[in-house]
N, C-alpha and C. Protein backbone atom coordinates (compact mmCIF):
# COMPACT_ATOMS: atom_id res chain seq x y z
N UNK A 1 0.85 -1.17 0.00
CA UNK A 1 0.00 0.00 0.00
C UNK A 1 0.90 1.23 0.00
N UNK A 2 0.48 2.02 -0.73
CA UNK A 2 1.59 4.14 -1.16
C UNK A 2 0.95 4.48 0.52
N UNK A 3 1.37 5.89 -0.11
CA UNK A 3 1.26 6.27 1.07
C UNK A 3 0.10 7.27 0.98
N UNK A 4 -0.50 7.27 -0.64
CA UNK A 4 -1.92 8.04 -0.26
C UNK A 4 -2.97 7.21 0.04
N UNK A 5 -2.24 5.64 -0.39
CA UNK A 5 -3.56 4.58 -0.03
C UNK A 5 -3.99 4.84 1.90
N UNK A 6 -3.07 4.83 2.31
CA UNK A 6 -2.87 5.06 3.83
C UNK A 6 -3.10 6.18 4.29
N UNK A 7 -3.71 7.24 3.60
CA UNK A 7 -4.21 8.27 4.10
C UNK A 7 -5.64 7.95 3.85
N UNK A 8 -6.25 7.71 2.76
CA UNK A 8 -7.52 7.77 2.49
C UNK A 8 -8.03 6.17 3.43
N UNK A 9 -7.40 5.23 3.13
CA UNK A 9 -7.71 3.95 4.11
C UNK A 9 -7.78 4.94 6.05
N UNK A 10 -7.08 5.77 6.04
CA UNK A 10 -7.60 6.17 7.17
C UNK A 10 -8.47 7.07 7.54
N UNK A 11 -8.27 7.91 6.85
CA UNK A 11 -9.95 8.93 6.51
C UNK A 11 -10.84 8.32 6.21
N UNK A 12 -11.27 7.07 5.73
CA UNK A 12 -12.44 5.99 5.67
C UNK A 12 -12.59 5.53 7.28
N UNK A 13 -11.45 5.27 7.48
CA UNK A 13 -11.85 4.77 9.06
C UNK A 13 -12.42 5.71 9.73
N UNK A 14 -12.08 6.97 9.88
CA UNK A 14 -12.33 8.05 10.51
C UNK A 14 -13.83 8.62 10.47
N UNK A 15 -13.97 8.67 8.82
CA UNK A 15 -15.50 8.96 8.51
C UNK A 15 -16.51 7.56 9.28
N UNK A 16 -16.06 6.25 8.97
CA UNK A 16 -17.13 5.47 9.39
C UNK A 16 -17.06 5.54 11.08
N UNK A 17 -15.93 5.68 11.93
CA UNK A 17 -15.97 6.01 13.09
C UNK A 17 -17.20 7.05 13.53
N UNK A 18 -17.43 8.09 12.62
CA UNK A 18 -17.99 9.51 13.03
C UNK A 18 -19.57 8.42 12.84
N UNK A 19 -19.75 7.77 11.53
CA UNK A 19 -20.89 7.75 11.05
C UNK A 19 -21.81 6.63 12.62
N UNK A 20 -20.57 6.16 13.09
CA UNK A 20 -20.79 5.04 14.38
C UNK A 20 -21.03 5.54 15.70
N UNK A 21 -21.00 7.46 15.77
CA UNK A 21 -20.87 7.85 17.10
C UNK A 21 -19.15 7.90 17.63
N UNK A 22 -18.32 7.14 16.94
CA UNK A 22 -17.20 6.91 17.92
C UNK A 22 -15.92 8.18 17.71
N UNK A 23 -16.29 9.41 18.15
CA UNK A 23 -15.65 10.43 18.09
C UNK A 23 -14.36 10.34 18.56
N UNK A 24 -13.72 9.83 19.67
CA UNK A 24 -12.62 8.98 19.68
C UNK A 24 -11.72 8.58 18.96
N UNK A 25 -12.41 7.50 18.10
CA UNK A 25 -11.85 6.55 16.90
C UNK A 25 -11.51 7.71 15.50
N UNK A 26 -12.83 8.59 15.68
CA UNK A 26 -12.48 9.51 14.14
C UNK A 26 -11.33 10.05 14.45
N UNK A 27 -11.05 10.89 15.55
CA UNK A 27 -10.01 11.77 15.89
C UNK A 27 -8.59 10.85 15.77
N UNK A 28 -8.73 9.54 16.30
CA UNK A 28 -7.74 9.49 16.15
C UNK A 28 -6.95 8.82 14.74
N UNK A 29 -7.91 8.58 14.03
CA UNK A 29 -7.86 7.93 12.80
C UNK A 29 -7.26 9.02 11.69
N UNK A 30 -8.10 10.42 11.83
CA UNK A 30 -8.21 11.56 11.20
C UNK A 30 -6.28 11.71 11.79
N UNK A 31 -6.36 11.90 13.03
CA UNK A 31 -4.68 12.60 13.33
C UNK A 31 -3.88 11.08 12.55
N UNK A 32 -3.64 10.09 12.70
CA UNK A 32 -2.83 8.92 11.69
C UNK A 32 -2.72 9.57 10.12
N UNK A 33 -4.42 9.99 9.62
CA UNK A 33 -3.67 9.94 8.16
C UNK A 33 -2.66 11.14 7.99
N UNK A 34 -3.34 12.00 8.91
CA UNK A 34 -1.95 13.26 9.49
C UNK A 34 -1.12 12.87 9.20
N UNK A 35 -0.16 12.03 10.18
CA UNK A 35 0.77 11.53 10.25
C UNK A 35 1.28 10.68 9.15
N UNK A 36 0.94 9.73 8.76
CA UNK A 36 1.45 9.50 7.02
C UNK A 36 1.60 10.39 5.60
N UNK A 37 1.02 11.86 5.63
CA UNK A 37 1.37 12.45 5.12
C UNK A 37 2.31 13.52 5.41
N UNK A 38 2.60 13.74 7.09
CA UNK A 38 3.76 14.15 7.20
C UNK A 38 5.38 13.41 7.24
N UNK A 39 4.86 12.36 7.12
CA UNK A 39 6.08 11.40 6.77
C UNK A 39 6.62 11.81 5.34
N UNK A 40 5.45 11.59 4.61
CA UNK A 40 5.88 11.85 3.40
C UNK A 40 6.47 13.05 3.45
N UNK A 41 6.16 14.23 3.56
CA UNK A 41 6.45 15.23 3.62
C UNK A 41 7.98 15.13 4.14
N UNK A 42 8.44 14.40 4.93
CA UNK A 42 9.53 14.84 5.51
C UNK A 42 10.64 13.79 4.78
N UNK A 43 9.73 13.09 4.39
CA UNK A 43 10.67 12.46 3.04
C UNK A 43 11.48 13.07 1.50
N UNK A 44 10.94 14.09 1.10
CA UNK A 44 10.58 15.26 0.55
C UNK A 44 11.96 16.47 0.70
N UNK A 45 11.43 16.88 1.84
CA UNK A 45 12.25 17.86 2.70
C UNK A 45 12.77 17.30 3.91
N UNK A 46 13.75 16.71 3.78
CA UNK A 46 14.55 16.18 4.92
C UNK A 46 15.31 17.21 5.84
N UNK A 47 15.22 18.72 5.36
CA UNK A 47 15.45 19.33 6.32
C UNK A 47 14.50 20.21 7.42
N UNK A 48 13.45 19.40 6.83
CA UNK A 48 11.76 19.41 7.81
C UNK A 48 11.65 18.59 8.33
N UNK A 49 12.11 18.48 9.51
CA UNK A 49 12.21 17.20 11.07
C UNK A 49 10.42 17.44 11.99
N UNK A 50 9.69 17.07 11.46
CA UNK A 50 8.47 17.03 12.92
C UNK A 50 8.74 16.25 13.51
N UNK A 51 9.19 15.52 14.04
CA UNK A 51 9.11 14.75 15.08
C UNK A 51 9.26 13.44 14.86
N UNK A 52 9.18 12.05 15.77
CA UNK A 52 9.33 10.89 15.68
C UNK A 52 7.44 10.41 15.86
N UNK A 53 6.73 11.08 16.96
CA UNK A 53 5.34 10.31 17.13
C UNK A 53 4.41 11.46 16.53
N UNK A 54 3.54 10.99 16.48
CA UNK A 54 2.43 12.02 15.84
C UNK A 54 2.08 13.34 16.31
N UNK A 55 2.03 13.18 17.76
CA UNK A 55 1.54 14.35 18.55
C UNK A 55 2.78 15.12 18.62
N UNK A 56 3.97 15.04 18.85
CA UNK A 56 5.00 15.81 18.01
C UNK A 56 4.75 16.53 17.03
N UNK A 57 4.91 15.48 15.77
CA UNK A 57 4.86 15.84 14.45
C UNK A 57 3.53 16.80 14.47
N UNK A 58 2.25 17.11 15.15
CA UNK A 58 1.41 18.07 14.67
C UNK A 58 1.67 19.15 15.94
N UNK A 59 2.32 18.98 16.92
CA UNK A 59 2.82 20.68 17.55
C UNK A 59 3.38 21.14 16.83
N UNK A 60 4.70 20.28 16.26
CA UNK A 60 5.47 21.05 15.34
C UNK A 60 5.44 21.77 14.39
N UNK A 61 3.99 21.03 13.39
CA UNK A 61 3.41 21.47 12.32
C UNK A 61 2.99 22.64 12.60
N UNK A 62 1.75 22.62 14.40
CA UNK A 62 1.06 23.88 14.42
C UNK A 62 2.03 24.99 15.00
N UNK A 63 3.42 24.83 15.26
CA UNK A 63 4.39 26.07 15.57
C UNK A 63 4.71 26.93 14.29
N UNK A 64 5.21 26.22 13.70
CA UNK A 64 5.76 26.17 12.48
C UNK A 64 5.40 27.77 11.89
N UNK A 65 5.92 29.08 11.64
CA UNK A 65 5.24 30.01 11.25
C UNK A 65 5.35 30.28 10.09
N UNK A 66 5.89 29.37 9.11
CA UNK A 66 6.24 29.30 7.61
C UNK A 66 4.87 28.61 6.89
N UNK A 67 4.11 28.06 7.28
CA UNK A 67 3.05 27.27 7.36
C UNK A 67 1.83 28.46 7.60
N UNK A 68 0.58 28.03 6.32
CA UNK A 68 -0.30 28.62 6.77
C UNK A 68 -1.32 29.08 7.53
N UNK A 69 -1.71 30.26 8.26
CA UNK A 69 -2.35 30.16 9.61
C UNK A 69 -3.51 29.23 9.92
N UNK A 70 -4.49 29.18 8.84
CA UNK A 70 -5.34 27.85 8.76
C UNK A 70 -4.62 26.44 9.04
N UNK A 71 -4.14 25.87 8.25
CA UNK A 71 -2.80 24.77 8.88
C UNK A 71 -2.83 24.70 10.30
N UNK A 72 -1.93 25.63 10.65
CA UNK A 72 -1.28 25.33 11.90
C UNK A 72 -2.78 25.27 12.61
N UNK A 73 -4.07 25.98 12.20
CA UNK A 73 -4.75 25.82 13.31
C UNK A 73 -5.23 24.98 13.29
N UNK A 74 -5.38 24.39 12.23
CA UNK A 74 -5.93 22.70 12.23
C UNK A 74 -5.23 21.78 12.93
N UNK A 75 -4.03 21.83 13.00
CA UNK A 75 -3.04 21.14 13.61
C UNK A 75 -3.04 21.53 14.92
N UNK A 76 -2.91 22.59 15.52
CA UNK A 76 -3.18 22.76 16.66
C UNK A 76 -4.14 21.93 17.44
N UNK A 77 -5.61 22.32 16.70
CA UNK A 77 -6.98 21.88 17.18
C UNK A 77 -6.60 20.12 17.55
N UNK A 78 -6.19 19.14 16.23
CA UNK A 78 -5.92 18.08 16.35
C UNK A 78 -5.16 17.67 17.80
N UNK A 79 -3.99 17.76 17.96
CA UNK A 79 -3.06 17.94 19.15
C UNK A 79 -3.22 18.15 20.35
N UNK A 80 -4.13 19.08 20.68
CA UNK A 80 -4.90 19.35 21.97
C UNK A 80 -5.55 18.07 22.48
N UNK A 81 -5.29 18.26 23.80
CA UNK A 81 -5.90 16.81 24.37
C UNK A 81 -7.59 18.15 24.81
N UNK A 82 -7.87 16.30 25.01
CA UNK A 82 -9.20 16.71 25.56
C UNK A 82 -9.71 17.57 26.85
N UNK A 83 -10.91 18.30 26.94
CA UNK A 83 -11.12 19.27 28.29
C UNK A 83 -11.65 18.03 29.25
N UNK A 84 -11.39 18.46 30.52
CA UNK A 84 -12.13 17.49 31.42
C UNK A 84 -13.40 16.87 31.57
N UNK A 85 -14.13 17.57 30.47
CA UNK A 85 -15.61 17.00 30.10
C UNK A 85 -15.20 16.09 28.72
N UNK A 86 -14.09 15.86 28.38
CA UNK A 86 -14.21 14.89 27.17
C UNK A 86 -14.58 15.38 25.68
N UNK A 87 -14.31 17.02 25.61
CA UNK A 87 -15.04 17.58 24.61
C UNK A 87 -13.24 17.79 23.93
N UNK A 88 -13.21 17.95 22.56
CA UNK A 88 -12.05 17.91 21.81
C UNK A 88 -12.41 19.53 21.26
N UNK A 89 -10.85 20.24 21.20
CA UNK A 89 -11.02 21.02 20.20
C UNK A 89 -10.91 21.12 19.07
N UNK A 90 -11.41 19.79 18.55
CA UNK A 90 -11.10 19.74 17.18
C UNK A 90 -12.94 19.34 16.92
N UNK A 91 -13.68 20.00 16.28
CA UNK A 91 -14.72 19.41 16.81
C UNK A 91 -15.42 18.82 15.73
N UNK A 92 -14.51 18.66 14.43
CA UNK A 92 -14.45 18.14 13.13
C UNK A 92 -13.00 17.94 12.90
N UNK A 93 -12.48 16.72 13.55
CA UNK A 93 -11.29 15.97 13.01
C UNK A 93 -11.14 15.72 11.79
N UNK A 94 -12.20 15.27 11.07
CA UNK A 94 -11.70 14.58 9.18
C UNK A 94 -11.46 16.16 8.84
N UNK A 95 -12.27 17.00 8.75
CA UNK A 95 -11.85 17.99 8.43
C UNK A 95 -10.91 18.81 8.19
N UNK A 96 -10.22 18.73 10.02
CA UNK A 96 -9.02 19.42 10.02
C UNK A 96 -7.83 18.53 9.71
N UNK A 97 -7.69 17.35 9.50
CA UNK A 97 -7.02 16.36 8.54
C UNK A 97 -7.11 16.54 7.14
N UNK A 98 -8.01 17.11 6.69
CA UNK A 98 -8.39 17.31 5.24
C UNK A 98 -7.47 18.36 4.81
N UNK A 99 -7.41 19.40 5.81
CA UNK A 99 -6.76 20.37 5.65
C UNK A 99 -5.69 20.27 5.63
N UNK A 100 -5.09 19.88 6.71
CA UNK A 100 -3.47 19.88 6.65
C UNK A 100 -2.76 18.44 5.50
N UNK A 101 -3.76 17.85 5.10
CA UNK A 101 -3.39 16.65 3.83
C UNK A 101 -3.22 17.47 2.75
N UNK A 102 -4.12 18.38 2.46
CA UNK A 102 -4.44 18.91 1.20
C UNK A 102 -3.02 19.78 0.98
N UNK A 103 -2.86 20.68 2.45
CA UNK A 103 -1.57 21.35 2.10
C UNK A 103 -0.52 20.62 1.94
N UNK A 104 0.16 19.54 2.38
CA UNK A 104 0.90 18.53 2.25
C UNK A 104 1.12 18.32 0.66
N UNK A 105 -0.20 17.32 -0.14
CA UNK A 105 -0.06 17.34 -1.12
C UNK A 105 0.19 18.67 -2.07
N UNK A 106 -0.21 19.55 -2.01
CA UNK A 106 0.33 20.92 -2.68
C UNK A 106 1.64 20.98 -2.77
N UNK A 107 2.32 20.77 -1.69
CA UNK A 107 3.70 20.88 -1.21
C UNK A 107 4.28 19.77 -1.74
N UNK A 108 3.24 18.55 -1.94
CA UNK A 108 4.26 17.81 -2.89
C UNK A 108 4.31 17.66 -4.13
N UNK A 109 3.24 18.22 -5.26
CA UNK A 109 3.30 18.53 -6.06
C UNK A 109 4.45 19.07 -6.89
């Protein structure tokens, strides 16, 4: 499997997670395909280091001030752990995965 098969194989998971209630599962499915496209990415530009684990790799992304402010805030949102009521600030994960994929692929274009 490439490595866009492994993004969209996980944005499928993510969407059927949401379609199941399991907000959990989307988020974290949605932050993975993240993460396989910042691999790529750093395959690319090897002098673009995010990190070794995911939640790394998307602080880094959302520091990053070379990166567009939408981006980073998607990335941000992702990254944030949850409030003590269990509520995420990401409150559309595929989404903000969508986003920071889309810029990825641009970038690899």
């Amino acid at each position: 499997m490439n490595w866009r098969d492994g993004i969209n194989l996980e944005l499928a998971r993510a969407r059927e997670a949401e379609r199941n209630g399991n907000q959990g599962r989307a988020r974290t499915s949605a932050r993975r395909a993240v993460g396989i496209a910042i691999v790529e990415l750093e395959k690319h530009f090897p002098e673009k280091q995010y990190g070794r684990d995911l939640m790394t790799q998307l602080r880094t992304l959302a520091s990053e001030t070379t990166i567009p402010e939408h981006v980073r805030n998607a990335a941000d949102r992702l990254q944030a752990r949850l409030s003590p009521e269990f509520d995420s600030p990401s409150k559309h994960p595929i989404d903000d995965a969508g986003i920071i994929v889309q810029f990825i692929l641009e970038r690899l274009s």
